[in-house]
Every structure is written in structure tokens, then in C-alpha cells.
N, C-alpha and C. Protein backbone atom coordinates (compact mmCIF):
# COMPACT_ATOMS: atom_id res chain seq x y z
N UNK A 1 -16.84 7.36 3.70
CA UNK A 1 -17.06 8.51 2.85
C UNK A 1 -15.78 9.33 2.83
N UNK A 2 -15.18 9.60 1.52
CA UNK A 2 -14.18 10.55 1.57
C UNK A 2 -14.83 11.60 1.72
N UNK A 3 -13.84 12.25 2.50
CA UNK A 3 -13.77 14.25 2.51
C UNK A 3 -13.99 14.40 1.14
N UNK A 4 -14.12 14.76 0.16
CA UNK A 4 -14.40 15.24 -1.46
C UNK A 4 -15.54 14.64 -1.71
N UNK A 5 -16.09 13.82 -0.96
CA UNK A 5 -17.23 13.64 -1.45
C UNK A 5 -18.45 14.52 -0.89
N UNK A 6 -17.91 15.12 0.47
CA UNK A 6 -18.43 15.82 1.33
C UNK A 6 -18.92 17.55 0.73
N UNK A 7 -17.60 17.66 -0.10
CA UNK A 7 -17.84 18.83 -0.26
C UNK A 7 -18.35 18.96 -1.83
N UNK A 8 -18.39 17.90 -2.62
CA UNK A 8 -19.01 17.88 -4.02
C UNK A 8 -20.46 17.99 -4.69
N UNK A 9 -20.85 18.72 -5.04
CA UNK A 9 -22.42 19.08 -4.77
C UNK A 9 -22.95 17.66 -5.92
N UNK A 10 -23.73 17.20 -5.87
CA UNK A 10 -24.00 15.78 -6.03
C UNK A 10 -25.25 15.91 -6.89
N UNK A 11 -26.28 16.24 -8.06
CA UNK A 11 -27.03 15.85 -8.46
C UNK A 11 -27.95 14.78 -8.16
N UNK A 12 -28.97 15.06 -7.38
CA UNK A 12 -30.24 14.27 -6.84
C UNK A 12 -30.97 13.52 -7.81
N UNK A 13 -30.65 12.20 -8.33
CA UNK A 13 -31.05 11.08 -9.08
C UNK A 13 -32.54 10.35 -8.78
N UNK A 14 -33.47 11.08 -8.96
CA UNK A 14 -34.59 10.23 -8.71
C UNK A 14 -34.96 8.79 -8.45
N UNK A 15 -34.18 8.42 -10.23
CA UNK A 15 -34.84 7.00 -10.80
C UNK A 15 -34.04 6.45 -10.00
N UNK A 16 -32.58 6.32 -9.23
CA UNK A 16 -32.19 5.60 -7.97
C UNK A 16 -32.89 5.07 -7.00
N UNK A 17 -34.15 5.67 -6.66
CA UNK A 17 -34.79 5.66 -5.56
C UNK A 17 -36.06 4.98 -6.05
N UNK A 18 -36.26 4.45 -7.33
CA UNK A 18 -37.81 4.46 -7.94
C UNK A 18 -37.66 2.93 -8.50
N UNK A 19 -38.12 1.51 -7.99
CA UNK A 19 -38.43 1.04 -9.12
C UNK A 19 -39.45 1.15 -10.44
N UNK A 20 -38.46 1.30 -11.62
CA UNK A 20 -39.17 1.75 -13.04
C UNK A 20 -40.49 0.29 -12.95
N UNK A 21 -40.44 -0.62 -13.04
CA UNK A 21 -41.58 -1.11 -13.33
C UNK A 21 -42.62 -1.38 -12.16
N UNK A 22 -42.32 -1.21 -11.38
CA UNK A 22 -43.42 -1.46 -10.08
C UNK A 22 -43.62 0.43 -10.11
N UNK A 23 -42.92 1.28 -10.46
CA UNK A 23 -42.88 2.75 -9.93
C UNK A 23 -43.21 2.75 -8.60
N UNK A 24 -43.07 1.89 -7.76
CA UNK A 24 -43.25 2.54 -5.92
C UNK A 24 -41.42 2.33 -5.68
N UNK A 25 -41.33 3.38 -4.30
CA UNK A 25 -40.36 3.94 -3.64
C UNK A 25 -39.39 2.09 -3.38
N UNK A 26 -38.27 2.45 -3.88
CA UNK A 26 -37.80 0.86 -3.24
C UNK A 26 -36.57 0.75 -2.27
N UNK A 27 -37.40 1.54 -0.75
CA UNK A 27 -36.66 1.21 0.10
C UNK A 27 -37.66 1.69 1.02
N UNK A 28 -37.10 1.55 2.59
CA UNK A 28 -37.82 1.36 3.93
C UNK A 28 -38.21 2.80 3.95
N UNK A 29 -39.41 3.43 3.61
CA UNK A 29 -39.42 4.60 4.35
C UNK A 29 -39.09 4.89 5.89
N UNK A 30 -40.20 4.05 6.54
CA UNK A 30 -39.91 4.02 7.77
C UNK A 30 -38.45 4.32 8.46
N UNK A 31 -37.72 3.64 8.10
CA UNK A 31 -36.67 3.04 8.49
C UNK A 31 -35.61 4.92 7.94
N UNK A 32 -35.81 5.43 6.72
CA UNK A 32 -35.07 6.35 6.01
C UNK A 32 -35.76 7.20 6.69
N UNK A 33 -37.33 7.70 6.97
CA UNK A 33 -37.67 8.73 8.28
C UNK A 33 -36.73 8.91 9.32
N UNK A 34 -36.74 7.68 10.02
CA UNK A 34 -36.05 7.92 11.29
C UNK A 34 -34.65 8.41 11.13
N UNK A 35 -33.82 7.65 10.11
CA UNK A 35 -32.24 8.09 9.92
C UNK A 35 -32.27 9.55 9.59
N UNK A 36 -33.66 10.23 8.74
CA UNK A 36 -33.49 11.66 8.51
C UNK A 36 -33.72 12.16 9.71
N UNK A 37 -34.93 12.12 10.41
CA UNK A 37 -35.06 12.60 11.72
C UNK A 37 -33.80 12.83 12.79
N UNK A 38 -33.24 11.53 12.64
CA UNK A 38 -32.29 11.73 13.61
C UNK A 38 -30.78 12.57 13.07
N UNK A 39 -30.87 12.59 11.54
CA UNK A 39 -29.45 13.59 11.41
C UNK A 39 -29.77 14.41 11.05
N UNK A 40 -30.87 15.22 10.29
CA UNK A 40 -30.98 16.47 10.44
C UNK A 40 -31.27 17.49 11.27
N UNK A 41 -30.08 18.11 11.03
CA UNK A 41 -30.50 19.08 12.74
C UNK A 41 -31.40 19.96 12.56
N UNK A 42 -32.02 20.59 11.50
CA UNK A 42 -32.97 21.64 11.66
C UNK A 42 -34.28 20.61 12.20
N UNK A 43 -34.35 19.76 11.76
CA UNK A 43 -35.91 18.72 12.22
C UNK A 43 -35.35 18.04 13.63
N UNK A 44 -34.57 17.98 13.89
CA UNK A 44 -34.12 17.09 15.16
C UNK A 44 -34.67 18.16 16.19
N UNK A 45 -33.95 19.60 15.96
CA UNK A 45 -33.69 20.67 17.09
C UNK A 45 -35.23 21.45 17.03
N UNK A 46 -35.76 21.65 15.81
CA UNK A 46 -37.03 22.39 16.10
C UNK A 46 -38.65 21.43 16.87
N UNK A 47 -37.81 20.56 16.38
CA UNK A 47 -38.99 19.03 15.94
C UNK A 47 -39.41 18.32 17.39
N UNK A 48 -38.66 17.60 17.34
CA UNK A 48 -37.88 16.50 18.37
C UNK A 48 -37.14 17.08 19.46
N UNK A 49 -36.35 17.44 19.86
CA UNK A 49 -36.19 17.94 20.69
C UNK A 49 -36.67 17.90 22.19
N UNK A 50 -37.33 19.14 21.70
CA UNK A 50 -38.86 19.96 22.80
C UNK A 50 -39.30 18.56 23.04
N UNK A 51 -40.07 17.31 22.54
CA UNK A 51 -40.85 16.49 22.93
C UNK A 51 -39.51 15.35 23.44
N UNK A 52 -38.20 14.95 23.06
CA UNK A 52 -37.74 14.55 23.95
C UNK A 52 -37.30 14.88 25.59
N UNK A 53 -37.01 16.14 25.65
CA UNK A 53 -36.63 16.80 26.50
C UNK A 53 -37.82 16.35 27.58
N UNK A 54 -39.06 16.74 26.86
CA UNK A 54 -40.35 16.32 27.67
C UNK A 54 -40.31 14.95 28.61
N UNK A 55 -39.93 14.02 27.61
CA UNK A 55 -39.95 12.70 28.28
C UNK A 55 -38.89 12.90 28.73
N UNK A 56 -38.29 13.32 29.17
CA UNK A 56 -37.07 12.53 30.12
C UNK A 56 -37.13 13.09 31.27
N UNK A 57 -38.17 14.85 31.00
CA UNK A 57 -38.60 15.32 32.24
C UNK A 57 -39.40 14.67 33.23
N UNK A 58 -40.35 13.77 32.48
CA UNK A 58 -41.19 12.85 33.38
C UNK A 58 -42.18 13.32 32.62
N UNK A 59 -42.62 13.69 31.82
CA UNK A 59 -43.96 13.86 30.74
C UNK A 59 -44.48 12.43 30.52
N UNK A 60 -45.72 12.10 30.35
CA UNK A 60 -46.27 11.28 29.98
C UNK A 60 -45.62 10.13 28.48
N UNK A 61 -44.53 9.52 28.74
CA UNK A 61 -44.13 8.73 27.74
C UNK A 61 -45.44 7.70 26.74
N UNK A 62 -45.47 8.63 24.95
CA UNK A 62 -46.49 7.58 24.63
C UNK A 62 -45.95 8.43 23.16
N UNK A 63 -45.44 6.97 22.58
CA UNK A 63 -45.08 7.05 20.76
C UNK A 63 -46.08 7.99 19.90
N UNK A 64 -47.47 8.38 20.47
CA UNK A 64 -48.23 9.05 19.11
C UNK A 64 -47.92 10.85 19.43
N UNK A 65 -47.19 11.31 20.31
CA UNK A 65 -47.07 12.32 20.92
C UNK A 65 -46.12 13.24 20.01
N UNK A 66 -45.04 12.02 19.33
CA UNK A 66 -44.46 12.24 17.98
C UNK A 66 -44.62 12.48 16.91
N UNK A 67 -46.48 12.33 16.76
CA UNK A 67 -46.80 12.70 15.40
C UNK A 67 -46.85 13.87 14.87
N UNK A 68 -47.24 14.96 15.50
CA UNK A 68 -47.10 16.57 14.77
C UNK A 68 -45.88 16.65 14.13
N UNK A 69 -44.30 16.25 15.10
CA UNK A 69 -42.90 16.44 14.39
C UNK A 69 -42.53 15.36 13.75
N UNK A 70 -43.22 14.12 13.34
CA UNK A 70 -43.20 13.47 12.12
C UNK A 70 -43.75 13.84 11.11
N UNK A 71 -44.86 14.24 11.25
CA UNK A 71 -45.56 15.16 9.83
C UNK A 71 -44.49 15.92 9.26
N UNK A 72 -44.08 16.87 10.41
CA UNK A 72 -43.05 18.45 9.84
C UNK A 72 -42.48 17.86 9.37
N UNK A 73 -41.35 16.69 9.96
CA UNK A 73 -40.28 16.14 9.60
C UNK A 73 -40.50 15.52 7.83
N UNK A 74 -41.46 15.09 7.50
CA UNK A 74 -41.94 14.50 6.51
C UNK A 74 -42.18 15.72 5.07
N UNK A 75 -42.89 16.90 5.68
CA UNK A 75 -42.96 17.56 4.89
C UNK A 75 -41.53 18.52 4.46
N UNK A 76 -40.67 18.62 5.56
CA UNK A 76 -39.09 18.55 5.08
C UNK A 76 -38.25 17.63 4.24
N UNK A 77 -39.02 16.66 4.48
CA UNK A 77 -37.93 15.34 4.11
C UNK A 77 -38.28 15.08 2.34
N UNK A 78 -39.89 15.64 1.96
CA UNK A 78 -40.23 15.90 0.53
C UNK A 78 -39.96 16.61 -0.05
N UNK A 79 -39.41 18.09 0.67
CA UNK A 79 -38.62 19.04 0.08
C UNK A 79 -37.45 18.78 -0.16
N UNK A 80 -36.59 18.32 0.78
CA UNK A 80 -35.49 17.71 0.16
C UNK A 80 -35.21 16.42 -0.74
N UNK A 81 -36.27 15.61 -0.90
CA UNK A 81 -35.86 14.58 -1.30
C UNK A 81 -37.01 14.49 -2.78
N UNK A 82 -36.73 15.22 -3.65
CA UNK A 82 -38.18 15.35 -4.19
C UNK A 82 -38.85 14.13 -5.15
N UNK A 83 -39.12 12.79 -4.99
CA UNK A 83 -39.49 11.74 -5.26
C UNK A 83 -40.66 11.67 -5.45
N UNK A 84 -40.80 11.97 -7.11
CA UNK A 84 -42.52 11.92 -7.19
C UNK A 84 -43.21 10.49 -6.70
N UNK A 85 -42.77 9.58 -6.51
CA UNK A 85 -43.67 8.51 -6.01
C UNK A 85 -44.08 8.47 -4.45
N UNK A 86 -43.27 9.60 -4.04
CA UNK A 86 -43.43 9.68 -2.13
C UNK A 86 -44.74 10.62 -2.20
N UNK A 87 -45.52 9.70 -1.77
CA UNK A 87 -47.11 10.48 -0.96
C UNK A 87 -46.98 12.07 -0.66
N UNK A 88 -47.46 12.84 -0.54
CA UNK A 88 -47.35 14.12 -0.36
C UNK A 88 -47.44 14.35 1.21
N UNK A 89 -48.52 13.62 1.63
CA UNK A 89 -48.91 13.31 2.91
C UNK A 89 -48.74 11.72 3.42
N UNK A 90 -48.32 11.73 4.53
CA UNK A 90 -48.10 10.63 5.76
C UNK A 90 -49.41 10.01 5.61
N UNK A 91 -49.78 8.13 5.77
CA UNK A 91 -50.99 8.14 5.83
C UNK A 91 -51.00 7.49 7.32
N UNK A 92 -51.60 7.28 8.09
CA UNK A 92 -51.53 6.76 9.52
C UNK A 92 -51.18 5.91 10.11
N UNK A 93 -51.04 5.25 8.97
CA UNK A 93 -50.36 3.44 9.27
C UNK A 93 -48.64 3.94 9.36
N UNK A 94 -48.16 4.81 8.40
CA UNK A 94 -46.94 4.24 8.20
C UNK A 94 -46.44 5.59 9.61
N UNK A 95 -47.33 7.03 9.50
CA UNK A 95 -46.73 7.33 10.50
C UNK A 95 -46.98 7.10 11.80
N UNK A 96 -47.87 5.96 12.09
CA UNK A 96 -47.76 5.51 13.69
C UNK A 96 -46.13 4.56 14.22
N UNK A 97 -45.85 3.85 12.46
CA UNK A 97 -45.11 2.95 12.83
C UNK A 97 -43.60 3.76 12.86
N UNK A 98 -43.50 5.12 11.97
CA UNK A 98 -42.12 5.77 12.39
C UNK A 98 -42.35 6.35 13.50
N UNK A 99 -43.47 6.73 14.61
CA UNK A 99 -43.39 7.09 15.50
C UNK A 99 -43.13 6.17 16.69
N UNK A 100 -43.79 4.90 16.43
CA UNK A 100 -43.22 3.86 17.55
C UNK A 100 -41.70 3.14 17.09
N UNK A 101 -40.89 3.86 15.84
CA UNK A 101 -39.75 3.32 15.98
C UNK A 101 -38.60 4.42 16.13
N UNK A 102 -39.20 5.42 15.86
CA UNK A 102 -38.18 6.91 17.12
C UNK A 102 -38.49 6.43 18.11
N UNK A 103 -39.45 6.46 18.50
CA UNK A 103 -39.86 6.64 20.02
C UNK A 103 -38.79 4.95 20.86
N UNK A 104 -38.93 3.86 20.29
CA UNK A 104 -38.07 2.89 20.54
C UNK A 104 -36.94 2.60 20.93
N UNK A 105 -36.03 4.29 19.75
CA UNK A 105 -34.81 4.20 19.87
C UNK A 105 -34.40 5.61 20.96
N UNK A 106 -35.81 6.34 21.36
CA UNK A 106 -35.22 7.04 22.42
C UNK A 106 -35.49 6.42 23.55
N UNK A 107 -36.08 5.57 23.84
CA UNK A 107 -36.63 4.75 25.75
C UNK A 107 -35.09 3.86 25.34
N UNK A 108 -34.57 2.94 24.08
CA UNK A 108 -33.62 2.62 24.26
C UNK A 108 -32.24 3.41 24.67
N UNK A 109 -32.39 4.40 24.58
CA UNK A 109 -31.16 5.27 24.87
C UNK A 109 -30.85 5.31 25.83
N UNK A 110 -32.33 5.54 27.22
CA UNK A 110 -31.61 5.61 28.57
C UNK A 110 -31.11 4.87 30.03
């Protein structure tokens, strides 16, 4: 990434993100949760955080413990990303599976 691209305010392209004839999202949510989770700092630091900090204190390590700050994180991640084909709400399947794949890449960390 150049520096100028950094500082160029960029017009948010929907139909990028949309296949037109299927109209569903055509890429990994899962997978784009976690990369938001993990670089945005307002959802990292308010979110995540507090419940990592937990586990490493010796808190009860268990992936669904993540779900309240996957929700938040989610309902941030629709504000910024405003993609009418993205669900409004998380449905349980997909946020158990971004919670057991944060949770993956923090037991891998230590």
C-alpha cells in the first residue's frame, strides 16, 4: 500500500463486494470478521480485550464467551461497511464459527 493511498478518502463501492447475479456477499465473512476484529482498535480495545486479558488470567478458556463482542463487533462492522446483502443480525452458525476462529488465533498466540 502506498502512503497516498492512506491518506485518500476512497468512496465505499458496494457492488465490489456483491455478486450481481447470485446478490449474496462474495467473500469469507468469517474470515473478514476476524481481520476486522483484530485491526480495529475501537472493537479490539472495548470488545476483546477485557475477555482476552481474562484468559490469560486463568479465566475459564471457552470460544462462546466471545459472543457478546462478536455481536458488537458485527454491529460496527455494518456501520462501517454498509452492504445491503449483510444480515443485519449474526445468525448462530456463522457467529459460533467466528468465535471459535478468534478464539484459535488467540490460544495460538501463546
Amino acid at each position: 500500500m502506498r502512503i497516498r493511498e492512506l491518506f485518500e478518502v476512497k468512496k465505499f463501492k458496494e457492488n465490489e463486494y456483491v455478486d450481481i447475479g447470485d446478490h449474496k456477499i462474495n467473500y469469507d465473512l468469517v474470515d473478514d470478521m476476524v481481520c476486522f476484529m483484530n485491526n480495529d482498535d475501537g472493537v479490539y480495545r472495548k470488545n476483546l480485550y477485557p475477555i482476552i486479558s481474562n484468559f490469560k488470567k486463568g479465566d475459564s478458556n471457552n470460544a462462546q464467551k466471545l459472543k457478546p463482542a462478536v455481536i458488537d463487533a458485527y454491529e460496527t462492522y455494518v456501520e462501517k461497511y454498509p452492504i445491503k446483502k449483510l444480515p443485519s443480525t449474526l445468525n448462530n452458525e456463522t457467529c459460533k464459527k467466528i468465535c471459535e476462529k478468534f478464539y484459535d488465533e488467540i490460544t495460538k498466540e501463546k
